[in-house]
PDB file of N, CA and C in Angstrom:
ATOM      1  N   UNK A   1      34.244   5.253  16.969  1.00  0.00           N
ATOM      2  CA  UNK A   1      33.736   6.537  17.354  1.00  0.00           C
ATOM      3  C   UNK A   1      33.216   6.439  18.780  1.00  0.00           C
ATOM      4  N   UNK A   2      33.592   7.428  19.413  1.00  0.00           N
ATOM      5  CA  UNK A   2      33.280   7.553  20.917  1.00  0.00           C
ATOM      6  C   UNK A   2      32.079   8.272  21.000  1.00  0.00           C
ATOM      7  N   UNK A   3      30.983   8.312  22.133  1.00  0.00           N
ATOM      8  CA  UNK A   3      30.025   9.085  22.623  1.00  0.00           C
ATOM      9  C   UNK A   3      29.809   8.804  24.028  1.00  0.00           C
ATOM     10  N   UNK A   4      29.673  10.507  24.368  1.00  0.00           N
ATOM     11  CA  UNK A   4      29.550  10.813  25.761  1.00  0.00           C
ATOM     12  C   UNK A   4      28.668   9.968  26.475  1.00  0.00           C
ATOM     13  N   UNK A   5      27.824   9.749  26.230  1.00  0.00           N
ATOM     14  CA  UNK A   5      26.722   9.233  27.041  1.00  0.00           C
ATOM     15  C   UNK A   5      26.584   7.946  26.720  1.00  0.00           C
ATOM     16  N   UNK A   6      27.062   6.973  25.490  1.00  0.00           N
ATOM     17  CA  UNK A   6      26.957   5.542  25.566  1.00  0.00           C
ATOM     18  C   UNK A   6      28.403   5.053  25.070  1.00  0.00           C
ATOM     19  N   UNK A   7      29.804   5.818  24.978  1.00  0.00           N
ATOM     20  CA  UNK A   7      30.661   5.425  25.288  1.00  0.00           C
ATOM     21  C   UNK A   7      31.051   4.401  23.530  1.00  0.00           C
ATOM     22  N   UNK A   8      31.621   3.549  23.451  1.00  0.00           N
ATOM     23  CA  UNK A   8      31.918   3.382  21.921  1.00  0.00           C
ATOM     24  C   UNK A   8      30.280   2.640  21.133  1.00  0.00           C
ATOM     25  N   UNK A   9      31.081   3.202  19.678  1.00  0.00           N
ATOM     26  CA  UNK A   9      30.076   2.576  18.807  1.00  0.00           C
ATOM     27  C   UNK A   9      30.772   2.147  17.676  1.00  0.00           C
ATOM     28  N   UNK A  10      30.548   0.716  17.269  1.00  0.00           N
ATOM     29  CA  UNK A  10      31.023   0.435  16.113  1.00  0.00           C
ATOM     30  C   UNK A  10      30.530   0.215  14.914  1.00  0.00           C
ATOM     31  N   UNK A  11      31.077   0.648  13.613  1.00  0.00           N
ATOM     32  CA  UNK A  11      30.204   0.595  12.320  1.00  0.00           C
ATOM     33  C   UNK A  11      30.663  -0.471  11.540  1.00  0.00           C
ATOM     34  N   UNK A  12      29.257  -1.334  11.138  1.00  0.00           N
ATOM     35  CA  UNK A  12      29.523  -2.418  10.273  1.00  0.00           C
ATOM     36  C   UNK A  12      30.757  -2.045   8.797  1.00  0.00           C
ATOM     37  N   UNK A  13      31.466  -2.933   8.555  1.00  0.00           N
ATOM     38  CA  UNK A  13      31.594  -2.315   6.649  1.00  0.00           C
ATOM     39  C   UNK A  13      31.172  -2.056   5.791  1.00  0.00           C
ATOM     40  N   UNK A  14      30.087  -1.940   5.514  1.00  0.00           N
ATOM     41  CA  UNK A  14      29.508  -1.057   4.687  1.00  0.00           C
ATOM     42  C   UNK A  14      28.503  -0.163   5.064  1.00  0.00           C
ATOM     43  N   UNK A  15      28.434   0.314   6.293  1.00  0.00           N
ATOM     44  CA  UNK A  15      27.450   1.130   7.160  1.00  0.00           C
ATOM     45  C   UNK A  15      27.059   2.402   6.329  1.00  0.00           C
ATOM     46  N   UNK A  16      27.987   2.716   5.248  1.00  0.00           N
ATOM     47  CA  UNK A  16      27.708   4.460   4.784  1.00  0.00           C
ATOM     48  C   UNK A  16      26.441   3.617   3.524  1.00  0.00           C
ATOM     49  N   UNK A  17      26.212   2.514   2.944  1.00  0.00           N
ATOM     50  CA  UNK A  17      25.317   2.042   1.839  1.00  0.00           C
ATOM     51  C   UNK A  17      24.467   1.431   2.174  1.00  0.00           C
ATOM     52  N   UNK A  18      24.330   1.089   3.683  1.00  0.00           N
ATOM     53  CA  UNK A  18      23.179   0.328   3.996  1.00  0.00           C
ATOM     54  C   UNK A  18      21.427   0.975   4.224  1.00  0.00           C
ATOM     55  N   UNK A  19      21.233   2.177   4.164  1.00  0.00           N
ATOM     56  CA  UNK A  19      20.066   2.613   3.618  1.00  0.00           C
ATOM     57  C   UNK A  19      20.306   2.554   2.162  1.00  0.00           C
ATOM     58  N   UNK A  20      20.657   2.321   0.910  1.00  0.00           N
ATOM     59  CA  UNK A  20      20.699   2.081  -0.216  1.00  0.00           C
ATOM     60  C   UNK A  20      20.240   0.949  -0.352  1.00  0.00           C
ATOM     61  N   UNK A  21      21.053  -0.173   0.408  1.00  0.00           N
ATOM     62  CA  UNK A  21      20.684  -1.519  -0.165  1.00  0.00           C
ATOM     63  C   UNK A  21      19.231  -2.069   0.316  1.00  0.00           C
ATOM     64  N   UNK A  22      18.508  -1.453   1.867  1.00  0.00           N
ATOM     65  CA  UNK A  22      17.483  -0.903   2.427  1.00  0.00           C
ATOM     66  C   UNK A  22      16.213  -1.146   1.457  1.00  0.00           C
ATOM     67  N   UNK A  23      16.440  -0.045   0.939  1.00  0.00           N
ATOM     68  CA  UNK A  23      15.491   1.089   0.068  1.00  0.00           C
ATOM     69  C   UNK A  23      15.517  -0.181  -1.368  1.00  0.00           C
ATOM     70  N   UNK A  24      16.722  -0.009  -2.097  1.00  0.00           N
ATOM     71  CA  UNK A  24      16.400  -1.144  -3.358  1.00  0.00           C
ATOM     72  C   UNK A  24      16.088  -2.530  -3.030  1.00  0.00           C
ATOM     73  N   UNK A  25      15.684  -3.291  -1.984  1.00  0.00           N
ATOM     74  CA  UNK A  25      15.216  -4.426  -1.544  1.00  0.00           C
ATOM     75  C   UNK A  25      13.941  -4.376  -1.355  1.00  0.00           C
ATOM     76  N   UNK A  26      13.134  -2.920  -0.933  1.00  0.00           N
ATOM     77  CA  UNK A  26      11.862  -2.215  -0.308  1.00  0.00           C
ATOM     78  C   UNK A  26      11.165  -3.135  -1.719  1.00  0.00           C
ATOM     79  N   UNK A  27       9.462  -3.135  -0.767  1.00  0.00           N
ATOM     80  CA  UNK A  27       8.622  -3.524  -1.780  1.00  0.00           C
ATOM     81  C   UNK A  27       7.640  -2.108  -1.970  1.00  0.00           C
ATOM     82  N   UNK A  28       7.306  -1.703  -3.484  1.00  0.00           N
ATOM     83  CA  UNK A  28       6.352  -0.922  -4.265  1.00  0.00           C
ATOM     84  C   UNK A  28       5.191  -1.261  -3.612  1.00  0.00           C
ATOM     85  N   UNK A  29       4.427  -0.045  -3.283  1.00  0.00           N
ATOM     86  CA  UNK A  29       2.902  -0.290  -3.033  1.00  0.00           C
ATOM     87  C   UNK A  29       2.491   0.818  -4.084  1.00  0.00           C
ATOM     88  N   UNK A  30       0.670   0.739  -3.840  1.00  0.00           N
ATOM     89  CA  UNK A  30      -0.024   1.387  -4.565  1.00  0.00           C
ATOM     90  C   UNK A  30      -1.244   1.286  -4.023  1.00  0.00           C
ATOM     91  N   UNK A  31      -1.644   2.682  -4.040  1.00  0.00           N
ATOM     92  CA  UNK A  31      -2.816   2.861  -2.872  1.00  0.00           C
ATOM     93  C   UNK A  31      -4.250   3.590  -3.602  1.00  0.00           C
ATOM     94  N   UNK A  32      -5.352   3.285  -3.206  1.00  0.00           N
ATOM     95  CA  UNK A  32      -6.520   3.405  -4.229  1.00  0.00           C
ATOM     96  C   UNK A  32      -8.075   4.107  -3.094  1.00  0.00           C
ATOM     97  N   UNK A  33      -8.334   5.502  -2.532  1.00  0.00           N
ATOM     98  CA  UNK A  33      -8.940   5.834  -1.873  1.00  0.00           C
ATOM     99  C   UNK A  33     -10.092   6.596  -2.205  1.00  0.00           C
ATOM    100  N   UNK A  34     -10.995   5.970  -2.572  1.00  0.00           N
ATOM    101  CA  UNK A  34     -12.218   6.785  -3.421  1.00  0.00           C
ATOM    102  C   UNK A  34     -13.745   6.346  -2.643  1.00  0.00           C
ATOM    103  N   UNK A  35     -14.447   7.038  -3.060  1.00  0.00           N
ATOM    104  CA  UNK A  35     -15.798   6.936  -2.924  1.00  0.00           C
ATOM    105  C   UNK A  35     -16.475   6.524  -3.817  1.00  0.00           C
ATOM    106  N   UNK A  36     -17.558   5.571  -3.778  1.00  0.00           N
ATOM    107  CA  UNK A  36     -18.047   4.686  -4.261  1.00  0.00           C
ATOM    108  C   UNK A  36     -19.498   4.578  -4.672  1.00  0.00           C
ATOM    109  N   UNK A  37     -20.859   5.096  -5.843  1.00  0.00           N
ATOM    110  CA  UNK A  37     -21.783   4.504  -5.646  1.00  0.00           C
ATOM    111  C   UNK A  37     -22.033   3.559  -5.902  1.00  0.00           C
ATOM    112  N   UNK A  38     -22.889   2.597  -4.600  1.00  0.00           N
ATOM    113  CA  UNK A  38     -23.010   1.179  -4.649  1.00  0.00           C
ATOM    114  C   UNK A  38     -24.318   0.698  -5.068  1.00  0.00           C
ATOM    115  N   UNK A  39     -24.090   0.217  -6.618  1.00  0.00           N
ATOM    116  CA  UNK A  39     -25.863  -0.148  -7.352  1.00  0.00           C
ATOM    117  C   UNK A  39     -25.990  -1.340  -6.394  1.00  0.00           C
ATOM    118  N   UNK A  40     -27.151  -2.108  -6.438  1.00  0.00           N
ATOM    119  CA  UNK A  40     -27.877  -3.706  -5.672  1.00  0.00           C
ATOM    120  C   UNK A  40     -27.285  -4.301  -6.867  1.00  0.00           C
ATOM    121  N   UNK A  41     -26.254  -5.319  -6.388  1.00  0.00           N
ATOM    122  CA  UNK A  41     -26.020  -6.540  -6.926  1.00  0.00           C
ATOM    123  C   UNK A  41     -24.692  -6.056  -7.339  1.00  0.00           C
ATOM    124  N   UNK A  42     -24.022  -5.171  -7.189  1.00  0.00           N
ATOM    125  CA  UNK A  42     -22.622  -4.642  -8.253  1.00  0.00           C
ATOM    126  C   UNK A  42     -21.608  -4.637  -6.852  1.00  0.00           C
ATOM    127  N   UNK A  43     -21.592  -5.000  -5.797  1.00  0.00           N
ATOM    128  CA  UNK A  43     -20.695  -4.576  -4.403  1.00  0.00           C
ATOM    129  C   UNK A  43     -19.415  -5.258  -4.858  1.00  0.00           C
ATOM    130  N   UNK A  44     -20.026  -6.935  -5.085  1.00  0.00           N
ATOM    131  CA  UNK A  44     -18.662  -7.836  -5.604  1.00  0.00           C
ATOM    132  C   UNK A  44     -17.465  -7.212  -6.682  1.00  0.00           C
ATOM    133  N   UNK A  45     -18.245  -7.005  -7.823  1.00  0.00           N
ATOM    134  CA  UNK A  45     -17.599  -6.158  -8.715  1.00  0.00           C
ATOM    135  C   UNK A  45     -16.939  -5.243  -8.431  1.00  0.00           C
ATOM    136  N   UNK A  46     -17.513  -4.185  -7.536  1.00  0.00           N
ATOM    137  CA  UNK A  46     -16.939  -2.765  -7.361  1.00  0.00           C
ATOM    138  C   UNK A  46     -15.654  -3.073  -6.748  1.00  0.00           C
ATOM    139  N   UNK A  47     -15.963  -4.342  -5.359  1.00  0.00           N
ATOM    140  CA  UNK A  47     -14.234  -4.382  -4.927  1.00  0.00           C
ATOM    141  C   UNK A  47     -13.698  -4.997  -5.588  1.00  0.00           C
ATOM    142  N   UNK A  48     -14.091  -5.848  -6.629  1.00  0.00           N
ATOM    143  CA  UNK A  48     -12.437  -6.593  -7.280  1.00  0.00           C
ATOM    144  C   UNK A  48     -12.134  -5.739  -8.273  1.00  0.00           C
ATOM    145  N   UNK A  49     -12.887  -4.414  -8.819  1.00  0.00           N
ATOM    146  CA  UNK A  49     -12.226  -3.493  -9.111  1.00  0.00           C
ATOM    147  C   UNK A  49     -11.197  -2.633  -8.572  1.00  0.00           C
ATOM    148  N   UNK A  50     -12.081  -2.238  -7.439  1.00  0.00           N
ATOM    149  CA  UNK A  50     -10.915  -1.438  -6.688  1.00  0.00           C
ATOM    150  C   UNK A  50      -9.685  -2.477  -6.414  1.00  0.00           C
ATOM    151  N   UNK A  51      -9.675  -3.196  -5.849  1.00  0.00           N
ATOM    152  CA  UNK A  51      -7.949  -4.628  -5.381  1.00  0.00           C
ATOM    153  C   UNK A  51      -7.332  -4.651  -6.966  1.00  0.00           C
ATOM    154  N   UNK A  52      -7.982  -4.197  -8.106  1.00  0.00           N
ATOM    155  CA  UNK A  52      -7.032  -4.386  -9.432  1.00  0.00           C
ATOM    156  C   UNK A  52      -6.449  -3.003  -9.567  1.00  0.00           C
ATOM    157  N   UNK A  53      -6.903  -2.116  -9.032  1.00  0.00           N
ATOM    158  CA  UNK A  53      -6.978  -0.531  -9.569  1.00  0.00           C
ATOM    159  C   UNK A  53      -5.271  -0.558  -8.726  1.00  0.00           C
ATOM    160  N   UNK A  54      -5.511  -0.941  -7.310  1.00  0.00           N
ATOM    161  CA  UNK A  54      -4.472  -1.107  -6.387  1.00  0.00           C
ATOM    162  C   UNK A  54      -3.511  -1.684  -7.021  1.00  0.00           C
ATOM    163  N   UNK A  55      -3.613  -2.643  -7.202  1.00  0.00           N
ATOM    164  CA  UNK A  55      -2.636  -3.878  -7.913  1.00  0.00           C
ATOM    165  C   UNK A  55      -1.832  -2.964  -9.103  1.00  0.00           C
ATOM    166  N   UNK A  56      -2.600  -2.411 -10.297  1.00  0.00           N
ATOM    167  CA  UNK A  56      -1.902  -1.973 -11.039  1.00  0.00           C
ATOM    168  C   UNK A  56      -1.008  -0.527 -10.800  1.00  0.00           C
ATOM    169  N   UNK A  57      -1.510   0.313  -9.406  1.00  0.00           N
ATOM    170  CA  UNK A  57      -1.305   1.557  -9.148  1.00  0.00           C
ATOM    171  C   UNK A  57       0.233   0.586  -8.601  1.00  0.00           C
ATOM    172  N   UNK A  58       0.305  -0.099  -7.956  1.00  0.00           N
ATOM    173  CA  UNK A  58       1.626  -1.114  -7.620  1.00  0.00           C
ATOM    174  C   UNK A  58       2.460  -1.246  -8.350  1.00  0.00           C
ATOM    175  N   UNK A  59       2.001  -2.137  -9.262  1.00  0.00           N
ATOM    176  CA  UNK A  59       2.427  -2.601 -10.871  1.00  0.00           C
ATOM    177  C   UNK A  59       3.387  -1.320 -11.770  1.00  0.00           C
ATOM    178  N   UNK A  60       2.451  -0.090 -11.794  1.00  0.00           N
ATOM    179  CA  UNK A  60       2.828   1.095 -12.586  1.00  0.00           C
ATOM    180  C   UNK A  60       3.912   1.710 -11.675  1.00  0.00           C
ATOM    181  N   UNK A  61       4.063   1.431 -10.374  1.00  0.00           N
ATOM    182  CA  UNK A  61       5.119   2.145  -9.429  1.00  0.00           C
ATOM    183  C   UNK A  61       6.763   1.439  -9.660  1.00  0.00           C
ATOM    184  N   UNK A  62       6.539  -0.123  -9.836  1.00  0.00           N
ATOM    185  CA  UNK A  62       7.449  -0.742 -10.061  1.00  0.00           C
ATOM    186  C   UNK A  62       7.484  -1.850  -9.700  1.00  0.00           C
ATOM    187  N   UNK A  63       6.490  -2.286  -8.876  1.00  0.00           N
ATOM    188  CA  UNK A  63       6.059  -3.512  -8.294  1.00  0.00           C
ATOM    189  C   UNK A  63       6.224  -4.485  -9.462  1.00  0.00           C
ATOM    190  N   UNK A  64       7.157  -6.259  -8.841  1.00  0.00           N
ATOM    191  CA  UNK A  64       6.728  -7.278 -10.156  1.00  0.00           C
ATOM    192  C   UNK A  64       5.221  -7.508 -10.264  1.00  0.00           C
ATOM    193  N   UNK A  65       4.952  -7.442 -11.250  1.00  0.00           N
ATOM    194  CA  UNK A  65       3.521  -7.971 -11.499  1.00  0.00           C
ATOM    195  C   UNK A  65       3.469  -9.703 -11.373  1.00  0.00           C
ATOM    196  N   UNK A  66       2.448 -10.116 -10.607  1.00  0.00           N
ATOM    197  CA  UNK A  66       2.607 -11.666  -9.981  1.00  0.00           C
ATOM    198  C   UNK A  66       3.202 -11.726  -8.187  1.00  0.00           C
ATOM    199  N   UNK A  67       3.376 -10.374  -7.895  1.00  0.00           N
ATOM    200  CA  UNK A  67       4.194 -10.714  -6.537  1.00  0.00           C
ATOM    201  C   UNK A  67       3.193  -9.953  -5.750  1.00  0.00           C
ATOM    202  N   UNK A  68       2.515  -9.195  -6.637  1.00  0.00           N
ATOM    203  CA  UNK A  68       1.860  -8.022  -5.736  1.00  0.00           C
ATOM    204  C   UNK A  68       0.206  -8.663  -4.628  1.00  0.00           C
ATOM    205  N   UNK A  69       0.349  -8.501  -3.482  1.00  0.00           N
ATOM    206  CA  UNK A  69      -1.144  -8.708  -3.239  1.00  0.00           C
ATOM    207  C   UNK A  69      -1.763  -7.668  -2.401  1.00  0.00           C
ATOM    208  N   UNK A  70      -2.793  -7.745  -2.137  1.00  0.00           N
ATOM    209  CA  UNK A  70      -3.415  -6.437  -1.170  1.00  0.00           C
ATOM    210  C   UNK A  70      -3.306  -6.678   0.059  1.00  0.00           C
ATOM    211  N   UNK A  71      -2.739  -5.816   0.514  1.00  0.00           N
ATOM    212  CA  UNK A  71      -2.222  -6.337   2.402  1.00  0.00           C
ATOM    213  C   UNK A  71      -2.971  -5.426   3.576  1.00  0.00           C
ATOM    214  N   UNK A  72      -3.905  -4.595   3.004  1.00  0.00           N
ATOM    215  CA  UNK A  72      -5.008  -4.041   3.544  1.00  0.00           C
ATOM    216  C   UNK A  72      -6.264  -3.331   2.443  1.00  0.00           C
ATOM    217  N   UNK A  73      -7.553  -3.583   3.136  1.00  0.00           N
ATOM    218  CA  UNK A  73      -8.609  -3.154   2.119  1.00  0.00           C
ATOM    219  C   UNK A  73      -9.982  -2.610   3.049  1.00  0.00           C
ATOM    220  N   UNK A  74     -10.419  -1.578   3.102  1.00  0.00           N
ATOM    221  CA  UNK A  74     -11.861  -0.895   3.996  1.00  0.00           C
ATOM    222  C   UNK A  74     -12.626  -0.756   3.556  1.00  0.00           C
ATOM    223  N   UNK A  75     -13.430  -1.071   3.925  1.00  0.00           N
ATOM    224  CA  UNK A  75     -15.250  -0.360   3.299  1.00  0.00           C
ATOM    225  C   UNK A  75     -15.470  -0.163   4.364  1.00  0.00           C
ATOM    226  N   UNK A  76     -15.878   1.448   4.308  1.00  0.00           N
ATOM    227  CA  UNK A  76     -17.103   1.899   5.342  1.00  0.00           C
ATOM    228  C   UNK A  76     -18.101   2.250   4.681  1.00  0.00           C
ATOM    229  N   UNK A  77     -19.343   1.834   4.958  1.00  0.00           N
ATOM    230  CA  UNK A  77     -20.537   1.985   4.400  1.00  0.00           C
ATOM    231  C   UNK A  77     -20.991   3.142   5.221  1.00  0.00           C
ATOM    232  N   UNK A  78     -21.928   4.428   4.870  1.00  0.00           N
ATOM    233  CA  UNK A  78     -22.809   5.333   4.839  1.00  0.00           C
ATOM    234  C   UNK A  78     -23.648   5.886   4.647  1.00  0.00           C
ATOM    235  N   UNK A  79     -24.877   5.725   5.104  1.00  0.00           N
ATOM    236  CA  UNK A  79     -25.875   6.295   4.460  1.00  0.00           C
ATOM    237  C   UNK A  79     -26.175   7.688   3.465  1.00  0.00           C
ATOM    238  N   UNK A  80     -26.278   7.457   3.037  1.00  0.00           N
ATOM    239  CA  UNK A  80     -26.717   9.220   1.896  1.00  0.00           C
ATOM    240  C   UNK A  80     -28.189   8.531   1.008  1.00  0.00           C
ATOM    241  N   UNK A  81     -28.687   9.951   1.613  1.00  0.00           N
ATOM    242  CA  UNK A  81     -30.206   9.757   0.893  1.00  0.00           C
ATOM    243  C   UNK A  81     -30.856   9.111  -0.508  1.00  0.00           C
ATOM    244  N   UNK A  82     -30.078  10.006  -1.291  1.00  0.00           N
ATOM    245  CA  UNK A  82     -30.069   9.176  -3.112  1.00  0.00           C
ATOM    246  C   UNK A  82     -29.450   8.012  -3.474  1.00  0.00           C
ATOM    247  N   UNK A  83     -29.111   6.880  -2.515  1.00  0.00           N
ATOM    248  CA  UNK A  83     -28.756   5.637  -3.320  1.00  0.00           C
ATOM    249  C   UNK A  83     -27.697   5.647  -1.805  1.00  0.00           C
ATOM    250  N   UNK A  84     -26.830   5.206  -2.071  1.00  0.00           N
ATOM    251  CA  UNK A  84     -25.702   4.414  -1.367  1.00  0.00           C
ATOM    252  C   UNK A  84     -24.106   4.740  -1.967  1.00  0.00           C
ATOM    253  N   UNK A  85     -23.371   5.797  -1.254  1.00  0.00           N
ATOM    254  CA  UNK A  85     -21.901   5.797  -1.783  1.00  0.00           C
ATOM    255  C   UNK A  85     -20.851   5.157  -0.207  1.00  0.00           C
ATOM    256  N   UNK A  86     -20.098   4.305  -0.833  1.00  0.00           N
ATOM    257  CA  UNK A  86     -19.385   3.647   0.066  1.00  0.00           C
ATOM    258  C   UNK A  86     -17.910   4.186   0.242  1.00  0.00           C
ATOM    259  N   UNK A  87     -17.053   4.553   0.515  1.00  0.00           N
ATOM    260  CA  UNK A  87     -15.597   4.853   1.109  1.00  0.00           C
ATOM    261  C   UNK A  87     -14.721   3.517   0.282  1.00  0.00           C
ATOM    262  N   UNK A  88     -14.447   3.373  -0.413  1.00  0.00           N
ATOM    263  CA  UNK A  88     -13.526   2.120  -0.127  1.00  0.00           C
ATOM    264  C   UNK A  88     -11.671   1.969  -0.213  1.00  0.00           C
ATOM    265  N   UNK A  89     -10.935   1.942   0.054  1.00  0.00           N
ATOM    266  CA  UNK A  89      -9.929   2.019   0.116  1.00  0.00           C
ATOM    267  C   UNK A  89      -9.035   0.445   0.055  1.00  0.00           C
ATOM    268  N   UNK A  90      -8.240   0.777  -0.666  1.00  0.00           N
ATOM    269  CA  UNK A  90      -7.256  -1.031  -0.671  1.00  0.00           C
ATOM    270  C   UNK A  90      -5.866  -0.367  -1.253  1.00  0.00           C
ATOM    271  N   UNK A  91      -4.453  -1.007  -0.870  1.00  0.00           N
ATOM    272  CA  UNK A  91      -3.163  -1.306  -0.883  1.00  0.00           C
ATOM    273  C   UNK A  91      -2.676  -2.197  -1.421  1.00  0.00           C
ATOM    274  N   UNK A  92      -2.109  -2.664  -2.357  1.00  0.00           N
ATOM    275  CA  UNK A  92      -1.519  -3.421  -2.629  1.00  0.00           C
ATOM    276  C   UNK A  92       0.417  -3.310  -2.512  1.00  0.00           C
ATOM    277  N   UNK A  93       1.204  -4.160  -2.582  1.00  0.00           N
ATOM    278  CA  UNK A  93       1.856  -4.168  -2.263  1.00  0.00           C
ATOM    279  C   UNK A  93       2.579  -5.776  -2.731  1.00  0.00           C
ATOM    280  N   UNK A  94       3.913  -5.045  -3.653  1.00  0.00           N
ATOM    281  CA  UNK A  94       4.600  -6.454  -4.092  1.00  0.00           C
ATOM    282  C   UNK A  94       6.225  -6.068  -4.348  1.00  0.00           C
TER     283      UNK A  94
END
């Protein structure tokens, strides 16, 4: 195939399936974005809750279970008057 402005282009053999094979190679994520109140002494807990919540939101998408890990995770902390609610957010991905 010819084009005006960069002149030939050639297509691999199987160029019309290669977003197919793409896409079914892709890895499943699963993403977990909530707000948080944070009791004294429960912080540890709360995130290895949230990194499982991720993990399985992964897991339930199609992800193998055993492959999946969290490849980003945030806490922003905020003040609010009655106690402490935190932002926390995590990805997993397998």
């Amino acid at each position: 195939m010819n084009f005006p402005c960069s002149g030939q282009s050639n297509r691999p053999g199987n160029y019309a399936v290669a977003n197919a094979i793409g896409a079914s190679i892709a890895q499943v994520g699963g993403e977990i974005d909530k707000v948080y109140a944070v009791t004294p002494g429960e912080r540890d807990a709360l995130i290895a809750a949230v990194r499982a919540e991720a993990v399985d939101k992964a897991i339930a998408a199609g992800a193998v279970s055993g492959s999946v890990e969290i490849i980003d995770f945030d806490e922003v902390p905020h003040p609010v008057p009655a106690g402490q609610c935190v932002p926390h957010s995590g990805e997993g991905r397998g």
